[in-house]
Protein backbone atom coordinates (compact mmCIF):
# COMPACT_ATOMS: atom_id res chain seq x y z
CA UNK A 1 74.09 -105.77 -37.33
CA UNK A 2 74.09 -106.60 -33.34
CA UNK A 3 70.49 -106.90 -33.31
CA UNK A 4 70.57 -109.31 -36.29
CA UNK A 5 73.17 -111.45 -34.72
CA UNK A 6 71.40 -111.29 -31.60
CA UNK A 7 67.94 -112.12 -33.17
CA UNK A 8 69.65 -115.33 -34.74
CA UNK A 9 71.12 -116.30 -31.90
CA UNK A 10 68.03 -116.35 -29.89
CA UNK A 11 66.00 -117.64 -32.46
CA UNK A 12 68.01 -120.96 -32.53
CA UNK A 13 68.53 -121.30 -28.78
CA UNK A 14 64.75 -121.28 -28.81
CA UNK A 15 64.56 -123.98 -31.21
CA UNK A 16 66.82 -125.89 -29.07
CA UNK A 17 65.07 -125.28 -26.44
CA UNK A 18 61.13 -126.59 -27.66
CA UNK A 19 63.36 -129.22 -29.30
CA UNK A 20 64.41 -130.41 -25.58
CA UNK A 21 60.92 -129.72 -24.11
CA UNK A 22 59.37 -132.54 -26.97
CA UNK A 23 61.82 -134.83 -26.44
CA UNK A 24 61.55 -134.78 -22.71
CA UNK A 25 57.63 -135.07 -23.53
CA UNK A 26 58.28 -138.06 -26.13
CA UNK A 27 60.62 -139.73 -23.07
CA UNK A 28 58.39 -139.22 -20.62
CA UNK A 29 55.22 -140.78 -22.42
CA UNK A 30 57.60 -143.70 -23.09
CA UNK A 31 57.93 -144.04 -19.37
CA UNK A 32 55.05 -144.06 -18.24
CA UNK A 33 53.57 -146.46 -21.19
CA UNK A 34 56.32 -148.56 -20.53
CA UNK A 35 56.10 -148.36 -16.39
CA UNK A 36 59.53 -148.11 -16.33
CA UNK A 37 61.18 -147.01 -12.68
CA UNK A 38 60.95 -143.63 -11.69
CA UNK A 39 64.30 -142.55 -12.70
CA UNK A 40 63.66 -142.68 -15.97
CA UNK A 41 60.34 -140.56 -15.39
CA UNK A 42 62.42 -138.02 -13.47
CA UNK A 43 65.13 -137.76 -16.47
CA UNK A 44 62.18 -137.16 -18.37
CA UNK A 45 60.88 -134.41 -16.31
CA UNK A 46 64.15 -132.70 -16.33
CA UNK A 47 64.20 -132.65 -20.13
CA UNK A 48 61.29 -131.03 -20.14
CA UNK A 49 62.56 -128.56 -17.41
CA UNK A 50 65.62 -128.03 -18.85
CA UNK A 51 64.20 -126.52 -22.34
CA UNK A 52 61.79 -124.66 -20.74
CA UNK A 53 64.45 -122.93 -18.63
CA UNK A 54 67.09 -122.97 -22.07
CA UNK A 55 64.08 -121.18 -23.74
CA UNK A 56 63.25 -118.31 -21.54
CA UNK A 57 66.95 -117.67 -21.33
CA UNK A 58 66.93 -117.11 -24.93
CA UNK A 59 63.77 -115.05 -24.69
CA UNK A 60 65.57 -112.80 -22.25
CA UNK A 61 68.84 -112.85 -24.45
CA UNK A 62 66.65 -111.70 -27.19
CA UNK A 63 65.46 -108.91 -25.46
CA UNK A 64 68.92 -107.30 -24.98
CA UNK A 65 68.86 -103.52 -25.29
CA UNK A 66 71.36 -102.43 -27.82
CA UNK A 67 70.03 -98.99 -28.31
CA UNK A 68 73.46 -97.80 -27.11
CA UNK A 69 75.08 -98.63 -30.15
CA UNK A 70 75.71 -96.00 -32.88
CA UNK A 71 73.22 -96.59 -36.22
């Protein structure tokens, strides 16, 4: 039952996660078509950052060893 809760868990943190990374993407296309200043490049950039880091979290999380646990 762990491992199922723990497999859902990750499994939407990741979507979270590649959610942040293309909006960061969208935001930082807008930036740069609209040559807006570079703080809005750099919020951008952190977006991206951000859901990259928020995903291999989750990848880590899912990777939890729960062989411990009685069957």
């Amino acid at each position: 039952m762990l491992n199922n809760i723990i497999s859902l868990v990750s499994g939407c943190v990741t979507f979270l996660g590649g959610f942040l990374v293309v909006w960061g993407a969208v935001s930082l296309g807008l930036a740069i078509r609209e040559q807006q200043g570079g703080s809005q490049i750099a919020s951008a950039i952190s977006t991206i950052a951000g859901g990259a880091i928020i995903i291999a979290a989750s990848i880590y999380f899912g990777q939890l060893d729960t062989s411990w646990l009685p069957n």
